[in-house]
C-alpha atoms as a PDB file:
ATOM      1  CA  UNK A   1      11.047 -54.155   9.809  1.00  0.00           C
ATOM      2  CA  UNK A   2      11.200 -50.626  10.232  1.00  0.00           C
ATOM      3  CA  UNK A   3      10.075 -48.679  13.714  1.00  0.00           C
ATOM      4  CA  UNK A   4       6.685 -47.005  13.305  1.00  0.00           C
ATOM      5  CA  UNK A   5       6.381 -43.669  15.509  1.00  0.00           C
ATOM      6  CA  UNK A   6       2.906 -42.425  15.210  1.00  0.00           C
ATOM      7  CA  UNK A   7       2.395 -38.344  15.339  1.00  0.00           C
ATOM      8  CA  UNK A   8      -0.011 -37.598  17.808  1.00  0.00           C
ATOM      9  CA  UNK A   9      -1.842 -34.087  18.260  1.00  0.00           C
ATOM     10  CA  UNK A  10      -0.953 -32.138  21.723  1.00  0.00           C
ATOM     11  CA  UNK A  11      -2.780 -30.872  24.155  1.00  0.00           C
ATOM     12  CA  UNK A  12      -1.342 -26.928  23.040  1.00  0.00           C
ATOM     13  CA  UNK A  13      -3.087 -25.735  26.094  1.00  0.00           C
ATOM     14  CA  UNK A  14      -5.289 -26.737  29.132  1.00  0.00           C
ATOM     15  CA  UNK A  15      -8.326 -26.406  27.656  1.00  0.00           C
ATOM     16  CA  UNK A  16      -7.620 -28.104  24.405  1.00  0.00           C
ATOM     17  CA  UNK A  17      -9.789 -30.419  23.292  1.00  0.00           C
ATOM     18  CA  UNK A  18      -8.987 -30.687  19.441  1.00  0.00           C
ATOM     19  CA  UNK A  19      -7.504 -29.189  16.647  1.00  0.00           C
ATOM     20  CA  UNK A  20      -8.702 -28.732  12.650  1.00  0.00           C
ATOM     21  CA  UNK A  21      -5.639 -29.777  10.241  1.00  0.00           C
ATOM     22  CA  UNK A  22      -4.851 -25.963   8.696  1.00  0.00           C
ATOM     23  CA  UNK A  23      -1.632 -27.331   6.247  1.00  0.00           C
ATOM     24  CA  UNK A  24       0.436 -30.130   5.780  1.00  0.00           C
ATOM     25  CA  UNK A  25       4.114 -28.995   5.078  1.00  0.00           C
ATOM     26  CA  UNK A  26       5.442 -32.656   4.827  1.00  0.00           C
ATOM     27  CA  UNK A  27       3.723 -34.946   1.897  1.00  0.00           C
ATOM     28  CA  UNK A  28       3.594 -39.019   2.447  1.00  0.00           C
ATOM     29  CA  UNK A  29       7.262 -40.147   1.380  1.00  0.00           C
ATOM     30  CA  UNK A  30       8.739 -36.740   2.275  1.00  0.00           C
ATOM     31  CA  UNK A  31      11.892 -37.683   4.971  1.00  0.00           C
ATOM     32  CA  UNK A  32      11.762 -35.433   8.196  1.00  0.00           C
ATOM     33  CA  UNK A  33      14.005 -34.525  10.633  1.00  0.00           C
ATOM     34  CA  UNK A  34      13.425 -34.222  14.768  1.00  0.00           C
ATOM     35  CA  UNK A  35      12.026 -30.595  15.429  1.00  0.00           C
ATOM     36  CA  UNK A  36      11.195 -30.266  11.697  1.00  0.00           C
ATOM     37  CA  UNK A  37       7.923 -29.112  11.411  1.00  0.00           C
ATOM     38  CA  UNK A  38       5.664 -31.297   9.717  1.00  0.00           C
ATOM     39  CA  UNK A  39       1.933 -29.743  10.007  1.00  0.00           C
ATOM     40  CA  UNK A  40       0.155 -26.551  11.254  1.00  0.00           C
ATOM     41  CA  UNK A  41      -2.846 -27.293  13.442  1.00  0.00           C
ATOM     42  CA  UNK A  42      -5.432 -24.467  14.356  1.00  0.00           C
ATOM     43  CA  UNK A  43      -6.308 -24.170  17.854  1.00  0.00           C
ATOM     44  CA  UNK A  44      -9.602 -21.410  19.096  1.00  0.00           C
ATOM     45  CA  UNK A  45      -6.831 -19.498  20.098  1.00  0.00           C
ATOM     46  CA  UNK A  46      -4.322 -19.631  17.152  1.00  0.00           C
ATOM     47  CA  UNK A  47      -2.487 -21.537  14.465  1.00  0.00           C
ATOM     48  CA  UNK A  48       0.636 -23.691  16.178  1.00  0.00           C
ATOM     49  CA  UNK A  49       3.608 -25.426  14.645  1.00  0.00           C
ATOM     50  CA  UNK A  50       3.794 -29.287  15.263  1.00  0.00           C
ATOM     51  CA  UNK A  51       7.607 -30.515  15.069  1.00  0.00           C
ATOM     52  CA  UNK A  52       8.284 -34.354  14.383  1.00  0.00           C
ATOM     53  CA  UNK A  53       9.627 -35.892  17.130  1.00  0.00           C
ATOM     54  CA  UNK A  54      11.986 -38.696  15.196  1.00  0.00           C
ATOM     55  CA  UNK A  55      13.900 -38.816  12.296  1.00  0.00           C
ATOM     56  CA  UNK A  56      12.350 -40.302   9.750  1.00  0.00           C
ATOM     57  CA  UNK A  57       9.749 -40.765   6.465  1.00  0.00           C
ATOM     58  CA  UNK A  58       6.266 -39.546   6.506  1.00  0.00           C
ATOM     59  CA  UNK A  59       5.009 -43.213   5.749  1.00  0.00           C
ATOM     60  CA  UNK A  60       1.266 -42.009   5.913  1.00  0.00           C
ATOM     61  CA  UNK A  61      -1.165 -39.503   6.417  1.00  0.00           C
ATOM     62  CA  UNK A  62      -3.870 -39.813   8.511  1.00  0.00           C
ATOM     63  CA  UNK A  63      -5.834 -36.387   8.611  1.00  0.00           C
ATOM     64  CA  UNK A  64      -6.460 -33.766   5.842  1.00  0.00           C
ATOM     65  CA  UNK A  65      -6.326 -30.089   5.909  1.00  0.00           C
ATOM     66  CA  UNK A  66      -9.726 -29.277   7.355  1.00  0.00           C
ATOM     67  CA  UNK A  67     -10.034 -32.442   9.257  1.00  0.00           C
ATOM     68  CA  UNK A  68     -10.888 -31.289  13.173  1.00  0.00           C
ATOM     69  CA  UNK A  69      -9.065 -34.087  15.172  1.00  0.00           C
ATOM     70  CA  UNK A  70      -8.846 -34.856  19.268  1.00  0.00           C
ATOM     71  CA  UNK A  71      -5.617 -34.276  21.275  1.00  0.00           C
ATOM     72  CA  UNK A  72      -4.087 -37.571  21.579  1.00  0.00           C
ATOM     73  CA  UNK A  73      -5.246 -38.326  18.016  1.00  0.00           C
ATOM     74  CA  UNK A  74      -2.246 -39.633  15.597  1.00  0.00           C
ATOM     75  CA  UNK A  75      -2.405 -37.750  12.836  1.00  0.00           C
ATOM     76  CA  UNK A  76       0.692 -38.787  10.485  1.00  0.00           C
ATOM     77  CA  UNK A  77       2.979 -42.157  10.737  1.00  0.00           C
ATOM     78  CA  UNK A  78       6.756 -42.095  10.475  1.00  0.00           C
ATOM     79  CA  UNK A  79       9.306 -44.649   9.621  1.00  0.00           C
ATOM     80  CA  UNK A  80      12.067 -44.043  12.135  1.00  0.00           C
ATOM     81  CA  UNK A  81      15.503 -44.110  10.157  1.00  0.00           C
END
């Protein structure tokens, strides 16, 4: 069985407390690369880039665009290849 690695929202700065979903560039199935970004998340203060941190396949997604999610949150799983 594969090795899940579950995409977590983080804390962008100190005061952080959440994020809303702004645009998915990966779709479920979709294979990613480490750094690759895979969603942009706005903050109060501005829009930010979040990178995968494996290699992998977008197995599932687990926030739409307008969802507002906590940091720590997982937001997307990937299959680690």
């Amino acid at each position: 069985m594969a090795e899940l690695y579950r995409l977590i929202l983080p804390r962008i700065d100190v005061a952080m407390e959440s994020g809303k979903i702004a645009e998915w560039l990966k779709k479920e199935g979709d294979p990613v690369k480490k750094g690759e970004v895979v969603v942009i998340v706005e903050t109060e203060k501005a829009a930010v880039e979040i990178p995968s941190e494996v290699d992998g396949k977008i197995i599932k997604i687990l926030h739409k665009v307008g969802d507002e999610v906590s940091v720590g949150e997982a937001i997307a799983e990937i299959e680690k290849t």
